[in-house]
N, C-alpha and C. Protein backbone atom coordinates (compact mmCIF):
# COMPACT_ATOMS: atom_id res chain seq x y z
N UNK A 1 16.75 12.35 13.18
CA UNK A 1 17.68 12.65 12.12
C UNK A 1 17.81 11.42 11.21
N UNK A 2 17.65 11.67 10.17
CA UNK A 2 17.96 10.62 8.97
C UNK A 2 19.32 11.17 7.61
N UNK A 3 19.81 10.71 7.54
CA UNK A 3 20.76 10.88 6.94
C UNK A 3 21.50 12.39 6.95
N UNK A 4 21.32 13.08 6.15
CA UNK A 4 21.49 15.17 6.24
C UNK A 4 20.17 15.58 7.02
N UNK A 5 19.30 15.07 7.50
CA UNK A 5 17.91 15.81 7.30
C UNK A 5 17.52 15.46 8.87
N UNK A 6 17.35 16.79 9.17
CA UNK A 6 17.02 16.97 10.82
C UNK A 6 15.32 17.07 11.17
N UNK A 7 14.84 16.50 11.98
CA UNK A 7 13.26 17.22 12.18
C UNK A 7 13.25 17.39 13.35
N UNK A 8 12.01 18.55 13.59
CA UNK A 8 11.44 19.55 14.77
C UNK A 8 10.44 20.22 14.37
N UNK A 9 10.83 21.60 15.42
CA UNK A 9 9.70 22.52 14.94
C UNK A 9 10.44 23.63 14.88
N UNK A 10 9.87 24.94 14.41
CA UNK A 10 10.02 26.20 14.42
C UNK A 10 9.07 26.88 15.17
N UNK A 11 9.15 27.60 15.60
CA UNK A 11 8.18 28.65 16.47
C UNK A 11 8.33 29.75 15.64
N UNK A 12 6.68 29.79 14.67
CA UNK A 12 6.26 30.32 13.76
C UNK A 12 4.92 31.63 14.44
N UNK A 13 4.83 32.76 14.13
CA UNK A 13 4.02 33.25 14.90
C UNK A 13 3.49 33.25 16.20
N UNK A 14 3.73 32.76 17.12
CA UNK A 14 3.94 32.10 18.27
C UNK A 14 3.09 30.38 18.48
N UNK A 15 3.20 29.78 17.04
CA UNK A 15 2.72 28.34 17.00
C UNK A 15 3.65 27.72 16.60
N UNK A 16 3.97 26.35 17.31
CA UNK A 16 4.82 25.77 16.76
C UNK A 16 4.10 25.07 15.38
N UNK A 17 5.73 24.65 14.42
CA UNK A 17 5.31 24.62 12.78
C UNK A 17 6.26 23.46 12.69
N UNK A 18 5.61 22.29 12.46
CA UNK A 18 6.69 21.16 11.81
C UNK A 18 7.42 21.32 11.00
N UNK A 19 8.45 21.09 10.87
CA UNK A 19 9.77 21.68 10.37
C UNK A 19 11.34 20.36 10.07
N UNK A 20 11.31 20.47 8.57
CA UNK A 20 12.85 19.72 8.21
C UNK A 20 13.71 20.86 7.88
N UNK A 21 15.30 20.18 8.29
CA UNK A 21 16.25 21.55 7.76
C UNK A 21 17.62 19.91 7.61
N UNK A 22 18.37 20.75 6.87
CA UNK A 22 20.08 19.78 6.73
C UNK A 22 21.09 20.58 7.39
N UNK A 23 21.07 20.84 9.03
CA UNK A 23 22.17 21.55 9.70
C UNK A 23 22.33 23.14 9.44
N UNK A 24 21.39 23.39 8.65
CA UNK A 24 21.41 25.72 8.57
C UNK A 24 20.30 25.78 8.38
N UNK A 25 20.28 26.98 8.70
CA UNK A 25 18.86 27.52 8.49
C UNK A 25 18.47 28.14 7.35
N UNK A 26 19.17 28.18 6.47
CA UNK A 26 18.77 28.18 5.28
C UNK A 26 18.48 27.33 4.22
N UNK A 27 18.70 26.20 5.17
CA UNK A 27 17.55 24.95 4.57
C UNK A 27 16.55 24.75 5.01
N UNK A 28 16.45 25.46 6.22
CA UNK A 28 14.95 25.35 6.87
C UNK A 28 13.31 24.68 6.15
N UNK A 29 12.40 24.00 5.92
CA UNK A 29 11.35 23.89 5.13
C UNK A 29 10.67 23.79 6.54
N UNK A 30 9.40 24.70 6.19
CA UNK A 30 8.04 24.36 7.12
C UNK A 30 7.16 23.55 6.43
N UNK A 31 7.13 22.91 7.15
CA UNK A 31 6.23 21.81 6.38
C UNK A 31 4.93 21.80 7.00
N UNK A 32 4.57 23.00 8.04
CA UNK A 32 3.45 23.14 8.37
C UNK A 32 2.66 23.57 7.45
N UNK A 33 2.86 24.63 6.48
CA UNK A 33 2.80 25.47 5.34
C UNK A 33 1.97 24.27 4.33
N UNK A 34 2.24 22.68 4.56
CA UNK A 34 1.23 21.91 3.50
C UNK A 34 0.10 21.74 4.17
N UNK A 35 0.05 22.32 5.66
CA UNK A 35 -0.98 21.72 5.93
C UNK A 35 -2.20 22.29 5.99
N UNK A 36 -3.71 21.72 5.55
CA UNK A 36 -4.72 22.49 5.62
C UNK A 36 -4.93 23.62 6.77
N UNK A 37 -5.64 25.06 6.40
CA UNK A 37 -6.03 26.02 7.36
C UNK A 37 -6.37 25.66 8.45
N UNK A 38 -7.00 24.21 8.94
CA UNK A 38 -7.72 23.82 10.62
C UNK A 38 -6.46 23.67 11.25
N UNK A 39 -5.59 23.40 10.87
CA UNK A 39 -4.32 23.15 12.04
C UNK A 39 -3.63 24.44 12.02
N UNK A 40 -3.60 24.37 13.38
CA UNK A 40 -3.06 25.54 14.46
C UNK A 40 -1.50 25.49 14.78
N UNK A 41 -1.24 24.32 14.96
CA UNK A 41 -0.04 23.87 15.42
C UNK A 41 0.79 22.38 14.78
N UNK A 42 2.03 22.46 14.33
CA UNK A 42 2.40 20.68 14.10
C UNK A 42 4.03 20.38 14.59
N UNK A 43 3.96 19.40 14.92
CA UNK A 43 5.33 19.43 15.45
C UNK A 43 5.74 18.04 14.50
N UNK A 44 7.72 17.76 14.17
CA UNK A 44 8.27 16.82 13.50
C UNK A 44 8.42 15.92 14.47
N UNK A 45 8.39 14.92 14.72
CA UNK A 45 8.75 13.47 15.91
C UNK A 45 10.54 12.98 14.84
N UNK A 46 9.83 12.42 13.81
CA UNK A 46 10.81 11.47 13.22
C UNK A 46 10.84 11.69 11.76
N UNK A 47 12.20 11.36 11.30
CA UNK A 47 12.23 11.42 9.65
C UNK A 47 13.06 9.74 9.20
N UNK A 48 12.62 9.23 8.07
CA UNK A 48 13.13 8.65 7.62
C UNK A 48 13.43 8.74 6.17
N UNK A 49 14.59 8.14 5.59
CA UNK A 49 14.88 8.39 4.17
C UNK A 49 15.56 7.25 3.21
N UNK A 50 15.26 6.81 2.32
CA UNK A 50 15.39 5.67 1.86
C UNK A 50 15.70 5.70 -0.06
N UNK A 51 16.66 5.94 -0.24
CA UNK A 51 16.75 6.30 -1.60
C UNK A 51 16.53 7.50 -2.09
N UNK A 52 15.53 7.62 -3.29
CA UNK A 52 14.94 9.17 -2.83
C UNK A 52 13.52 9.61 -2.13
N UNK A 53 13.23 8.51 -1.27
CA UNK A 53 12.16 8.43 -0.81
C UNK A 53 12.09 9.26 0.85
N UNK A 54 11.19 10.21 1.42
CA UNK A 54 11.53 10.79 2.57
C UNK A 54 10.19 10.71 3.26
N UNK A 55 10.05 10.09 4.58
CA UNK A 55 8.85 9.98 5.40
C UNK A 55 9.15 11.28 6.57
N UNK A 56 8.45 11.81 6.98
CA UNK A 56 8.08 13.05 8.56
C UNK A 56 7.28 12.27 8.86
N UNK A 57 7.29 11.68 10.01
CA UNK A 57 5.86 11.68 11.05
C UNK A 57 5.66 12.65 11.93
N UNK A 58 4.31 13.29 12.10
CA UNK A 58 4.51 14.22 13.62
C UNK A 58 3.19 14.51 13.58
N UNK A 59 2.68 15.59 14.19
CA UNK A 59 1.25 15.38 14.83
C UNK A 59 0.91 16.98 14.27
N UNK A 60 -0.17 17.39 14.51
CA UNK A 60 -0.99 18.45 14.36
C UNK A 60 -2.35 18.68 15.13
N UNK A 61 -2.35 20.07 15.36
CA UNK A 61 -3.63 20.56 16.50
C UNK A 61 -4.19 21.17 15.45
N UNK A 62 -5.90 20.75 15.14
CA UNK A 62 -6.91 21.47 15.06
C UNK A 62 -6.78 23.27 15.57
N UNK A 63 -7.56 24.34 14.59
CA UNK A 63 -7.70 25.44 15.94
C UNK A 63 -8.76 24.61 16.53
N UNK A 64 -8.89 25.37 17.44
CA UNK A 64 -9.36 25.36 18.85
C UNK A 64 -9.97 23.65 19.41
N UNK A 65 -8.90 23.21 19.03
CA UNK A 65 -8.91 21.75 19.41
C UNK A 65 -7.82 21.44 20.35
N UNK A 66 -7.43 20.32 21.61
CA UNK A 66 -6.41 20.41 21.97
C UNK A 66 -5.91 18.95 21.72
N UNK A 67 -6.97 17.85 21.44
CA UNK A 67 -6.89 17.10 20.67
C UNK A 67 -5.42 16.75 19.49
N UNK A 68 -3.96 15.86 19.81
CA UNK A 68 -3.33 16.12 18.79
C UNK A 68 -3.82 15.33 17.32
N UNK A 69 -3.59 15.22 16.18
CA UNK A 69 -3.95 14.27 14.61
C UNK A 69 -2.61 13.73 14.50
N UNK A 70 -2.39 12.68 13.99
CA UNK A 70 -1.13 12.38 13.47
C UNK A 70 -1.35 12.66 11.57
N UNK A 71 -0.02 12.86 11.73
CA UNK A 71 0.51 13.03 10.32
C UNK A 71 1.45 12.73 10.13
N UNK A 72 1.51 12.56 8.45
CA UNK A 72 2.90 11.60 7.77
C UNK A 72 2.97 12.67 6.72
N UNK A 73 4.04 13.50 6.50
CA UNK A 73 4.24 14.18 5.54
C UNK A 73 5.11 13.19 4.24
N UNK A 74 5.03 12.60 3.24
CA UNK A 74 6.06 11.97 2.38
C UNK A 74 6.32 12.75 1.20
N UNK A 75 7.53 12.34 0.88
CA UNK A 75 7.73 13.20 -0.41
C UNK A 75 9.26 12.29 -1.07
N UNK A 76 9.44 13.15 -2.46
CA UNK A 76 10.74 12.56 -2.75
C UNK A 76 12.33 13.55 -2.05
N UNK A 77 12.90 12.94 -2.23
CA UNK A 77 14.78 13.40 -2.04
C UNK A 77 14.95 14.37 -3.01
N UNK A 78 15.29 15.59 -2.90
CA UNK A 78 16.26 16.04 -4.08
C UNK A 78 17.53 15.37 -4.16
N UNK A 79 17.98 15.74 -5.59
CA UNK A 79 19.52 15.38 -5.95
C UNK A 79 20.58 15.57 -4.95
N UNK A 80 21.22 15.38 -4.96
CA UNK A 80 22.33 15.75 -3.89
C UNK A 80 22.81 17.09 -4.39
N UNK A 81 22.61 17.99 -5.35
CA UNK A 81 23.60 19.26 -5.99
C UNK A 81 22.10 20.26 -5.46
N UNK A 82 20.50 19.44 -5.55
CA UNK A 82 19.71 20.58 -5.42
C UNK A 82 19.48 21.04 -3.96
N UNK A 83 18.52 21.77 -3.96
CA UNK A 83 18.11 22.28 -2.46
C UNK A 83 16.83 21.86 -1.48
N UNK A 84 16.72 21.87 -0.81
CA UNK A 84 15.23 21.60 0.18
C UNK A 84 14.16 22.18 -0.84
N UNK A 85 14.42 23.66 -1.10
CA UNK A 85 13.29 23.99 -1.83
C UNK A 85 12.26 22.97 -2.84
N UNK A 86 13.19 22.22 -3.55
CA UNK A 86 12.40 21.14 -4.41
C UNK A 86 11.85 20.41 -3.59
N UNK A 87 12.06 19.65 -2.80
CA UNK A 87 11.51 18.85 -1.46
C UNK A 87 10.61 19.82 -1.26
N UNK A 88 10.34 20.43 -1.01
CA UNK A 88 9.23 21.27 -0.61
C UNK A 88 7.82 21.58 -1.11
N UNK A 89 8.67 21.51 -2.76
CA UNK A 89 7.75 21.62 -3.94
C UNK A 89 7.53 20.11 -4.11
N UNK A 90 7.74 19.26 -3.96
CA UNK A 90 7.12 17.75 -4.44
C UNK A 90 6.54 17.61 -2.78
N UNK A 91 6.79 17.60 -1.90
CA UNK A 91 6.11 17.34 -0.82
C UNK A 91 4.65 18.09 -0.84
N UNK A 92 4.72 19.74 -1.16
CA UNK A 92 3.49 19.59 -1.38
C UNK A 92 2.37 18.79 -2.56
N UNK A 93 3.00 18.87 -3.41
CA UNK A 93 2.64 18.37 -4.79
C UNK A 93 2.02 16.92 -4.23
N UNK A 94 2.71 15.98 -3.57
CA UNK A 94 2.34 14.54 -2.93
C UNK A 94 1.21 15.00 -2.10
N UNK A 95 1.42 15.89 -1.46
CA UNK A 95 -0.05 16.11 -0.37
C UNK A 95 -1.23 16.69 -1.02
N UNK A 96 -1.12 17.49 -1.88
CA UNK A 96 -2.31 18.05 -3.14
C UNK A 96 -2.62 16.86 -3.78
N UNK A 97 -1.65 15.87 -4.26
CA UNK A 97 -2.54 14.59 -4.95
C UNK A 97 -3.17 13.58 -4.00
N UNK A 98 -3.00 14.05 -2.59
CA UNK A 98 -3.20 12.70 -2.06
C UNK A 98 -5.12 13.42 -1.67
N UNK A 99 -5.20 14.89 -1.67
CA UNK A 99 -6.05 15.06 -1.14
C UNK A 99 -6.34 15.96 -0.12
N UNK A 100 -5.33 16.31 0.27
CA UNK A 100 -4.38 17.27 1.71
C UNK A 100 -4.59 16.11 2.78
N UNK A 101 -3.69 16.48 4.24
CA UNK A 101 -3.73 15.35 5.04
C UNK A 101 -4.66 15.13 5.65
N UNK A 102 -5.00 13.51 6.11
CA UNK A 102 -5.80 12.75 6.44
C UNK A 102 -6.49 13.62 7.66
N UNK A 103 -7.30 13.27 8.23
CA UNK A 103 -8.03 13.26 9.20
C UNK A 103 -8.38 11.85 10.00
N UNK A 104 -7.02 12.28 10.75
CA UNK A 104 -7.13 10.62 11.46
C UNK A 104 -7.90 10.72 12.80
């Protein structure tokens, strides 16, 4: 937990899906949803937040890999009046410019 902003997972189709929310579930964001089609599975470890700056670390499974990848989802803060949804939309937006995530 970093400031409002909780991380985990959701159990999405029966895969778990890395996942930020601010205490309801109707802030819920999957943030598995940025990640390229090869991952099967991702789970949240940790969030940090720093101005309007927001780091996820957490991992991701290949399909049919059991192998975990690490990943760093970053993105900016919305305003304090907006919603996750924008976070959502610049988080992907950061991962489309970066290239989609690494292959570590």
């Amino acid at each position: 937990m970093s400031g409002d902003f909780q991380s985990g997972y959701s159990i999405v189709d029966r895969n778990l899906h890395g996942s930020i929310w601010q205490g309801r579930a109707d802030t819920w964001i999957n943030l598995h949803s940025l990640l390229p089609n090869v991952y099967a599975a991702s789970n949240a470890f940790a969030i940090y937040s720093s101005g309007q700056d927001i780091w996820v670390a957490g991992c991701a499974w290949r399909v049919y890999q059991v192998r975990r990848r690490a990943i760093l989802w970053q993105g900016t803060v919305p305003e304090p009046t907006g919603r996750l949804t924008s976070l959502l939309h610049r988080l992907r937006a950061d991962l489309e410019a970066k290239g989609g995530a690494p292959d570590l």
